[in-house]
Protein backbone atom coordinates (compact mmCIF):
# COMPACT_ATOMS: atom_id res chain seq x y z
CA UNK A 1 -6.06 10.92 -4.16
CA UNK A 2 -9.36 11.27 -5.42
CA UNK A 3 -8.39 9.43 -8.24
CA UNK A 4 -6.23 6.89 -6.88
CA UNK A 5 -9.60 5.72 -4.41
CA UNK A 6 -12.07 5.62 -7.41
CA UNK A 7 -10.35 3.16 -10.00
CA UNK A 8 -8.95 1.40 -6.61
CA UNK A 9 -12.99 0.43 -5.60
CA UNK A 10 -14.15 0.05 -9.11
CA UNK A 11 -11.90 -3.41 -9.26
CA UNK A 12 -14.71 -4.66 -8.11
CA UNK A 13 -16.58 -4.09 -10.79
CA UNK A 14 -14.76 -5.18 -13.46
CA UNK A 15 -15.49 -8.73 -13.41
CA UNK A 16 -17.18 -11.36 -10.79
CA UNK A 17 -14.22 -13.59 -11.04
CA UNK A 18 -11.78 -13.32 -8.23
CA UNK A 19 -8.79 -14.40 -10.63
CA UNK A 20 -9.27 -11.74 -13.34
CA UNK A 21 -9.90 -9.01 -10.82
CA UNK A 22 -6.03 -10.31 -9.03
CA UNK A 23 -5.07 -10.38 -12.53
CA UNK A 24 -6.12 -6.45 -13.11
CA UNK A 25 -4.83 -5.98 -9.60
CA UNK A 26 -1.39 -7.24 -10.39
CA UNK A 27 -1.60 -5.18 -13.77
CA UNK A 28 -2.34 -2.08 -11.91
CA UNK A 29 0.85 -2.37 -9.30
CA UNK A 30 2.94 -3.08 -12.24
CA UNK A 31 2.25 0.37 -14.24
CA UNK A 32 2.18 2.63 -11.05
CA UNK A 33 5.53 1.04 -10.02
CA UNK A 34 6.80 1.63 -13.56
CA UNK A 35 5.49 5.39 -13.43
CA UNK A 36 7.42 5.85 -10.19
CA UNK A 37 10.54 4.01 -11.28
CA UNK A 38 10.30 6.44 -13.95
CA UNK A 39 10.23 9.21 -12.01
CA UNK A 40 12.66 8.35 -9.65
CA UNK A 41 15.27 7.58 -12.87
CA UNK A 42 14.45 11.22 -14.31
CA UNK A 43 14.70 12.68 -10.69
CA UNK A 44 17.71 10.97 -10.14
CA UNK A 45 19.96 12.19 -13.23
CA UNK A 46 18.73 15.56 -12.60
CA UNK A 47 19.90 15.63 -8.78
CA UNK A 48 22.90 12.90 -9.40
CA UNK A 49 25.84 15.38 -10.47
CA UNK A 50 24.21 17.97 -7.44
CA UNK A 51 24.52 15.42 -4.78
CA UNK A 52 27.70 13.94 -5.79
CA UNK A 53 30.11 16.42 -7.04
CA UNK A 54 29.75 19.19 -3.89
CA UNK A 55 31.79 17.39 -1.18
CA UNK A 56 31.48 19.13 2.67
CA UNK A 57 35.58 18.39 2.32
CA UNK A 58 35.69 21.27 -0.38
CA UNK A 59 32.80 23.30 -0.41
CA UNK A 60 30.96 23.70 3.24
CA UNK A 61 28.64 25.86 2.04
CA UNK A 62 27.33 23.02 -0.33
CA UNK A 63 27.43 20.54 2.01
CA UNK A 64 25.15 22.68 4.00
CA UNK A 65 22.60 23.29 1.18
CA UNK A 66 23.01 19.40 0.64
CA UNK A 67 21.82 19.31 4.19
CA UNK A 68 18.74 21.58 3.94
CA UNK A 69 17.52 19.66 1.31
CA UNK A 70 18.07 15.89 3.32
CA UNK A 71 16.14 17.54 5.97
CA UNK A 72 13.13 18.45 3.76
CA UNK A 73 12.65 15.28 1.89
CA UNK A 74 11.85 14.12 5.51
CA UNK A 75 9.73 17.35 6.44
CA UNK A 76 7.91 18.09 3.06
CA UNK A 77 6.97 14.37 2.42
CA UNK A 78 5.50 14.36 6.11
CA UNK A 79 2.85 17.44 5.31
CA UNK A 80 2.17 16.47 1.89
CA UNK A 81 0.62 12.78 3.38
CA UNK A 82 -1.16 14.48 6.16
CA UNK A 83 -3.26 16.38 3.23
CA UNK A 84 -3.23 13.13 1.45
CA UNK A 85 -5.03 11.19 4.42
CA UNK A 86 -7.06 14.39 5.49
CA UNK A 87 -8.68 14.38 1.55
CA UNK A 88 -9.00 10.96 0.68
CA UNK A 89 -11.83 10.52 2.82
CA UNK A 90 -13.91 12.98 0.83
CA UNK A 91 -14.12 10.43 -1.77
CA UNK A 92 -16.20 8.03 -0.10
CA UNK A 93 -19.56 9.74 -0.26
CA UNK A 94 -19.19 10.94 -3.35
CA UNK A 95 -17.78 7.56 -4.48
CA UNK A 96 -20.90 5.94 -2.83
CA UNK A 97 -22.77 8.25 -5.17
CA UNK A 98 -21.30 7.48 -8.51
CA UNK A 99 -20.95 3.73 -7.74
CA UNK A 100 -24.57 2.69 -7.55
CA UNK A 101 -24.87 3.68 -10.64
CA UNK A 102 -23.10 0.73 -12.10
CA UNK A 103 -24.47 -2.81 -11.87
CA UNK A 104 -23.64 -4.73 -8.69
CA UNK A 105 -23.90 -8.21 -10.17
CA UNK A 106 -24.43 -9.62 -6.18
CA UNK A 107 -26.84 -6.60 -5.14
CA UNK A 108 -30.45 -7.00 -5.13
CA UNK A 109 -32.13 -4.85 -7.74
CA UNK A 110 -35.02 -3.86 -4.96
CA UNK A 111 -32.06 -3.12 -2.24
CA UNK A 112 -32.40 0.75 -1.06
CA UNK A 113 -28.67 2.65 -0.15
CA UNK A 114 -28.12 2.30 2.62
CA UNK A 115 -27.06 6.10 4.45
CA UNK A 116 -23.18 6.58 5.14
CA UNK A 117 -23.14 6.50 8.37
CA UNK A 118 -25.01 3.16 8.89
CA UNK A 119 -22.33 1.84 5.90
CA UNK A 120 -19.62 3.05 8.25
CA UNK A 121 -20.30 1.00 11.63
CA UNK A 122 -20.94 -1.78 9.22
CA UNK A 123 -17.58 -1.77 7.74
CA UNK A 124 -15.72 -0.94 10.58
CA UNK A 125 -17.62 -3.59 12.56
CA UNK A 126 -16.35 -6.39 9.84
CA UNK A 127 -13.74 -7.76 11.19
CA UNK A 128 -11.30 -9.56 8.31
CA UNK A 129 -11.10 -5.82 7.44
CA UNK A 130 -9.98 -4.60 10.34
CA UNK A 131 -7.45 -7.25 10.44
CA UNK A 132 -6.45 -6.91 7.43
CA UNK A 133 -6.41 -3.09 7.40
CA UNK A 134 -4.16 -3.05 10.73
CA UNK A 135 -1.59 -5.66 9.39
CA UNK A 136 -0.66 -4.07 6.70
CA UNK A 137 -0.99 -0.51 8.08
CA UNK A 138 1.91 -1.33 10.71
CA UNK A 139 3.76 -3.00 7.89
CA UNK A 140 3.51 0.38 5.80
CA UNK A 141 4.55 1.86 8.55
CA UNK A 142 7.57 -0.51 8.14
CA UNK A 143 8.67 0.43 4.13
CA UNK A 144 7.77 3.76 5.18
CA UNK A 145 10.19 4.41 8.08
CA UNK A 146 13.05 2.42 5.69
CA UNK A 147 11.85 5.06 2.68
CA UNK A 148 11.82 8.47 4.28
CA UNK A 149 15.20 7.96 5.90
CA UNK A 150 17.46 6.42 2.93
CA UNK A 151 18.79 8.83 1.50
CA UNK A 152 19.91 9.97 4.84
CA UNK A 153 20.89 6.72 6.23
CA UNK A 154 22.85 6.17 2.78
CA UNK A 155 24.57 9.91 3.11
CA UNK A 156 25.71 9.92 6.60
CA UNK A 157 25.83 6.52 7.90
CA UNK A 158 26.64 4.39 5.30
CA UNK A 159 29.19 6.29 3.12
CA UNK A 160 26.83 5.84 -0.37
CA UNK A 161 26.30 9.32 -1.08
CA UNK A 162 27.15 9.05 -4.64
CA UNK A 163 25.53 6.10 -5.39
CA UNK A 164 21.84 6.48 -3.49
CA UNK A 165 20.12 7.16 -6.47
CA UNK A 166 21.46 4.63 -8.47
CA UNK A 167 20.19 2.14 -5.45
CA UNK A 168 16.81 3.40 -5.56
CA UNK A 169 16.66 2.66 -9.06
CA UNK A 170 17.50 -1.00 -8.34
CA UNK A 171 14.75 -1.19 -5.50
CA UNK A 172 12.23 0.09 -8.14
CA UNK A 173 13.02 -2.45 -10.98
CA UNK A 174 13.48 -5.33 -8.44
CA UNK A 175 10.01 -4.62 -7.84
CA UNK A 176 8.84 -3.68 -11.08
CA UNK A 177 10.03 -7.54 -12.26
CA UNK A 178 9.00 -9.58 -9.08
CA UNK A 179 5.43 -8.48 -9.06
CA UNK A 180 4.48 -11.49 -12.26
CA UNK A 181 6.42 -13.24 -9.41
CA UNK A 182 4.07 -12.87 -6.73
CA UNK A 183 1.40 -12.46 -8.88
CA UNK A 184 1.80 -16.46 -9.65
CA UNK A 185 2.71 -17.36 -6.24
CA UNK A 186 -0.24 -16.38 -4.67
CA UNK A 187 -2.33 -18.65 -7.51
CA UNK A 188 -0.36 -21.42 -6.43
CA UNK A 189 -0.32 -21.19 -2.67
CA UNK A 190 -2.59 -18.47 -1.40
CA UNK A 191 -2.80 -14.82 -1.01
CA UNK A 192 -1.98 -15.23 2.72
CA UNK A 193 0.92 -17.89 2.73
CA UNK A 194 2.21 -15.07 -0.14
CA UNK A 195 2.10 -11.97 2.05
CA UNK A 196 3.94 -13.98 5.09
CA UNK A 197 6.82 -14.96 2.14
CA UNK A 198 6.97 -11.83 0.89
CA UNK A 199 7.09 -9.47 3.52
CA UNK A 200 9.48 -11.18 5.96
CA UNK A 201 11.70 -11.61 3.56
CA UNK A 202 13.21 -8.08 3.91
CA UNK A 203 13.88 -8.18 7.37
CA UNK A 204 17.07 -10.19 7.58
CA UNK A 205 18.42 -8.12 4.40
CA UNK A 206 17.52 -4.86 6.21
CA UNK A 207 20.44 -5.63 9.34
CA UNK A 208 22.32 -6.54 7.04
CA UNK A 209 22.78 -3.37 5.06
CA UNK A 210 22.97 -1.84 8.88
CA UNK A 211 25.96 -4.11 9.84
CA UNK A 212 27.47 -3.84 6.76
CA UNK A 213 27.34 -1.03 4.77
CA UNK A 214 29.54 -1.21 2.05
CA UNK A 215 28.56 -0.71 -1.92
CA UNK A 216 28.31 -4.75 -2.99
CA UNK A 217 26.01 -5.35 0.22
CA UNK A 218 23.75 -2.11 -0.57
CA UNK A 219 22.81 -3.65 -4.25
CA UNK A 220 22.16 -6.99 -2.47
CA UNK A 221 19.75 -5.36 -0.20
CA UNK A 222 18.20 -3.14 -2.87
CA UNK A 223 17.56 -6.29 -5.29
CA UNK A 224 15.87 -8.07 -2.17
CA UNK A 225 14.04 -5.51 -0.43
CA UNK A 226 12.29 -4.81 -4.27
CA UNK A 227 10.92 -8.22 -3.54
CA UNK A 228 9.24 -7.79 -0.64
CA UNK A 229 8.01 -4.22 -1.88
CA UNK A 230 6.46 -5.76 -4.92
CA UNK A 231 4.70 -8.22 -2.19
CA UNK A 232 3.37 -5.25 0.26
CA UNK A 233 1.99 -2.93 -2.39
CA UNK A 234 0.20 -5.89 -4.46
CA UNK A 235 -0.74 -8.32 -1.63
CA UNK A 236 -3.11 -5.88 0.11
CA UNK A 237 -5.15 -4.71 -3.23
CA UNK A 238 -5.18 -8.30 -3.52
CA UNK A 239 -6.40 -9.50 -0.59
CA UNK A 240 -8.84 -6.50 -0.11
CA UNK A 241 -11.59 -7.48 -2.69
CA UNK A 242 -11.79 -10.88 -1.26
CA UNK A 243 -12.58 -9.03 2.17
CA UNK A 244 -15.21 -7.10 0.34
CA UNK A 245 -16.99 -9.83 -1.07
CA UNK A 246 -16.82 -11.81 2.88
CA UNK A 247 -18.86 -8.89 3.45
CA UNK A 248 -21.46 -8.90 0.79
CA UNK A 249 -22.28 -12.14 1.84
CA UNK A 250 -22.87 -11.28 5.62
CA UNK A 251 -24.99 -8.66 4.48
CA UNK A 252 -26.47 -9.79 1.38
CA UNK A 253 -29.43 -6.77 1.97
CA UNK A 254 -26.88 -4.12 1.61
CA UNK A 255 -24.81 -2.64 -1.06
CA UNK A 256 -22.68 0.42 -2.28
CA UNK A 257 -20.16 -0.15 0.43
CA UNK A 258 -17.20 -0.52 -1.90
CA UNK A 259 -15.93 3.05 -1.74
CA UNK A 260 -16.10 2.92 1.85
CA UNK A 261 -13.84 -0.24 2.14
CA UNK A 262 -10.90 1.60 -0.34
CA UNK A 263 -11.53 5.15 0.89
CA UNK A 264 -10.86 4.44 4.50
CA UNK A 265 -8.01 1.62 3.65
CA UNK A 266 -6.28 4.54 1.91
CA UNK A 267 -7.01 7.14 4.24
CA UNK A 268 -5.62 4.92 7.51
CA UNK A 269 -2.24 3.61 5.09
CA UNK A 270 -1.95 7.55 4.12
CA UNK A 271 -2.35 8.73 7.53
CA UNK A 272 -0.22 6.21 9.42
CA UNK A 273 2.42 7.33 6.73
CA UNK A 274 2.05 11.25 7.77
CA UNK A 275 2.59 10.01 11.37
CA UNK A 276 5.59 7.93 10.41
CA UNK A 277 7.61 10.70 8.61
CA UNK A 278 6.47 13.26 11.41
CA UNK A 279 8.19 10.96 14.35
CA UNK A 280 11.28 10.08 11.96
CA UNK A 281 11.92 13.77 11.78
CA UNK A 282 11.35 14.67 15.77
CA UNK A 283 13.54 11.07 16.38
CA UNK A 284 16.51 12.87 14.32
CA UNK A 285 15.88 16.36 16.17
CA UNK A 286 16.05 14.83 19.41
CA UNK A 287 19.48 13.10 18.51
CA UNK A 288 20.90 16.17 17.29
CA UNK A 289 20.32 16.29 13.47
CA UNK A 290 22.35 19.17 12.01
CA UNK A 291 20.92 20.62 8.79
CA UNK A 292 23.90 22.13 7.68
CA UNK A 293 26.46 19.88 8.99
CA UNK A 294 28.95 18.23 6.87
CA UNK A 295 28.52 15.15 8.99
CA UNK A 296 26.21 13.75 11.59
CA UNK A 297 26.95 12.86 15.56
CA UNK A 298 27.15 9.92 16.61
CA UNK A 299 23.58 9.78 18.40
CA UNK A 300 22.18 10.72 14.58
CA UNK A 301 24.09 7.81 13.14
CA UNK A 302 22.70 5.71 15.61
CA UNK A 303 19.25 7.31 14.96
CA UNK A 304 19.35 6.75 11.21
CA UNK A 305 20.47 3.02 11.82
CA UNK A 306 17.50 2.45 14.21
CA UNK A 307 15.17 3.68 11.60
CA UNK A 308 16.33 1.86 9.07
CA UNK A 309 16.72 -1.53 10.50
CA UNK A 310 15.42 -2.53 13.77
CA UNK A 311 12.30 -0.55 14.44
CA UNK A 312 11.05 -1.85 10.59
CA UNK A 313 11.08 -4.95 11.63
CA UNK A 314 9.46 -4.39 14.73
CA UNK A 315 6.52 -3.00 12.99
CA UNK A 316 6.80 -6.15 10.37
CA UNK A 317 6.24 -8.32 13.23
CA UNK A 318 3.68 -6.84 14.84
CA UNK A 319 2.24 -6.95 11.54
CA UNK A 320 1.96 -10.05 10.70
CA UNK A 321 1.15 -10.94 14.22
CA UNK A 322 -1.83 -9.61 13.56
CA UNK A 323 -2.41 -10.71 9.99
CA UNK A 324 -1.89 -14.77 11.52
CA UNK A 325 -5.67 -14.06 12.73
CA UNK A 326 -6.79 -13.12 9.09
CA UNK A 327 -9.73 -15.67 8.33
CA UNK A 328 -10.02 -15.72 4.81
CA UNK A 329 -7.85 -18.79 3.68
CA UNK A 330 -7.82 -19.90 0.40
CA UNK A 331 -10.74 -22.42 1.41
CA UNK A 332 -12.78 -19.49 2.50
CA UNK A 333 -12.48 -17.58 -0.64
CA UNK A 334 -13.32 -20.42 -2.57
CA UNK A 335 -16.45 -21.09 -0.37
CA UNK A 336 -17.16 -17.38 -0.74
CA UNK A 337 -16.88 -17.43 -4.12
CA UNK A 338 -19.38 -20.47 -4.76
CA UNK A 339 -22.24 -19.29 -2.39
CA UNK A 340 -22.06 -15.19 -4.04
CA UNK A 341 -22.15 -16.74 -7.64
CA UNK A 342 -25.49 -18.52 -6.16
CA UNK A 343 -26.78 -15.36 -4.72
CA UNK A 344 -26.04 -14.00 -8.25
CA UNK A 345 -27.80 -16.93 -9.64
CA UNK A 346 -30.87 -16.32 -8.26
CA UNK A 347 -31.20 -12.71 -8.78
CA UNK A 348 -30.91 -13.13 -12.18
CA UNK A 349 -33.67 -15.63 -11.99
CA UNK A 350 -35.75 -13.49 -9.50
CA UNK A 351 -35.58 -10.72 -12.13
CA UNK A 352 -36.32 -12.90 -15.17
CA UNK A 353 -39.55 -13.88 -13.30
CA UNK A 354 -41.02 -10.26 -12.17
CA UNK A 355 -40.17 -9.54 -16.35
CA UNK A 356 -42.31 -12.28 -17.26
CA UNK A 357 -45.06 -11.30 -14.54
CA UNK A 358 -44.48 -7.96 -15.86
CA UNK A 359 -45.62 -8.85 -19.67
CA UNK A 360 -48.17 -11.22 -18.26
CA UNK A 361 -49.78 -8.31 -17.22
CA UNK A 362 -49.20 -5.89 -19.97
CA UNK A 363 -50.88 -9.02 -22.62
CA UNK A 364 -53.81 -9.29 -20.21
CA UNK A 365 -54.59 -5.45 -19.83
């Protein structure tokens, strides 16, 4: 995680235009969803033949193994984020350490660092961040929830058992070829206007699969659902640097506050997705989840079907609820853009003149 926060922040190094930077962004998404669909591919022909040749109708003692390990691809998944979102705050200070280092082409060459904490209540008092960091929190929440309970949803309530992985593998390169997609549609109508296409677009798609869930429905759902994935893991990344400059230019004295922007994004997405996983779990003990039963009750079915479909969109709504009071429209960015490339402007000229003051001075001595 340590890694995933540092070349997250430096995007905003790599280039004062707000188009290349969505550009890099956009690049980015597209090779860590191509590692993962990777992964899942390799995963999935290892496990494939496992899952779907030990049937609870012959062989209960498989079916009950099959069962231990359904249960702890919703248990293990739940501690590993809560160690992701305890250690990906470290970052930030040391982050803050390493990043001054490189030029801040807004920052005022005389500016002093300002001390964590102080960076802190300044960030957290922003509020397009806060905004923008609860939105799409909730709507992690969302993919989450639908994540950590498909394989179960697909094994006991839907009848797919066999062909789960292969279904995954459609999510991942639905998502994998719709990101150039979004990647153009939020040049052409805004970042915002983008994330409300993209995101709500799952929802109806989601009941669906939980009304009907045969095989030809499941690959519809899969191919749409990578759609709106693509849109929630590049929209964000996207939409965070613009929140980052907003902020350099309500506090043009400070700088060095990138890490602590990306750090605590991270850390609140990571945590929320701990807590997510945890209540999943305790919702399927409550209804009566048996690890090493063949099948399910009917309370767990029920369970599974909630998870997967109505309380995502729940959380979808609420998030973009709050994301209709985001203030940076495509207007603002622009404005933002004009009046930081003017404080860049004259920084360069401020420094050109205390050089020539400088040798003035040297010539004269």
């Amino acid at each position: 995680m340590c890694f995933h926060v540092s070349y997250s922040a430096l995007t905003m190094f790599i280039s004062t235009d707000q188009k290349e930077r969505d550009s890099a962004t956009a690049y980015r998404m597209t090779v860590e969803v191509m590692g993962t669909l990777l992964g899942a591919a390799i995963q999935g022909q290892i496990v494939a033949s496992a899952h779907s040749q030990k049937h609870c109708s012959s062989h209960n003692m498989s079916a009950g193994s099959l069962g231990n390990s359904s249960g702890a691809e919703t248990v293990v998944p739940f501690q590993e984020n809560l160690s992701q979102a305890v250690s990906v705050s470290l970052p930030a200070q040391e982050l803050r350490v390493f990043i001054p280092h490189l030029s801040d082409p807004y920052g005022s060459k005389t500016d002093e660092q300002v001390p964590f904490v102080q960076g802190f209540l300044k960030v957290m008092g922003h509020g397009p961040y806060i905004i923008l960091t609860a939105a799409f929190l909730l709507i992690t929440v969302a993919v989450q929830l639908t994540q950590s309970n498909f394989v179960l949803f697909c094994t006991y309530a839907a009848g797919l058992r066999e062909h789960f992985q292969n279904i995954v593998v459609v999510i991942l390169v639905s998502a994998l070829l719709s990101i150039p997609f979004w990647q153009w549609f939020l040049k052409r109508f805004g970042k915002k206007t983008a994330a409300f296409c993209g995101i709500t677009w799952i929802m109806p798609f989601s009941m669906l699969l939980v009304f009907i869930p045969n095989l030809v429905v499941a690959y519809i759902v899969a191919v749409s659902s990578g759609l709106s994935i693509a849109a929630s893991l590049l929209l964000p990344w996207s939409m965070l640097p613009d929140v980052v400059d907003d902020f350099r230019l309500a506090n043009s004295s400070s700088k060095g506050h990138e890490a602590i922007f990306y750090s605590f994004y991270v850390f609140f997405v990571k945590f929320a997705a701990g807590i997510t996983l945890g209540v999943s779990t305790l919702c399927l003990q409550f209804a009566g989840y048996e690890t090493r039963g063949c099948s399910q009750p009917p309370p767990v079915v029920y369970t599974l079907k909630l998870l997967i479909g109505a309380a995502p969109i729940a959380f979808i709504v609420t998030g973009l609820m709050i994301l209709v009071l985001y203030p940076i429209t495509e207007d603002v960015r622009r404005r933002n853009k004009l009046c930081l490339d003017e404080l860049r402007c004259v920084e360069i000229i401020n420094a050109q003149l205390g050089l020539e003051e400088t040798n003035g001075c040297e010539y004269y001595l």
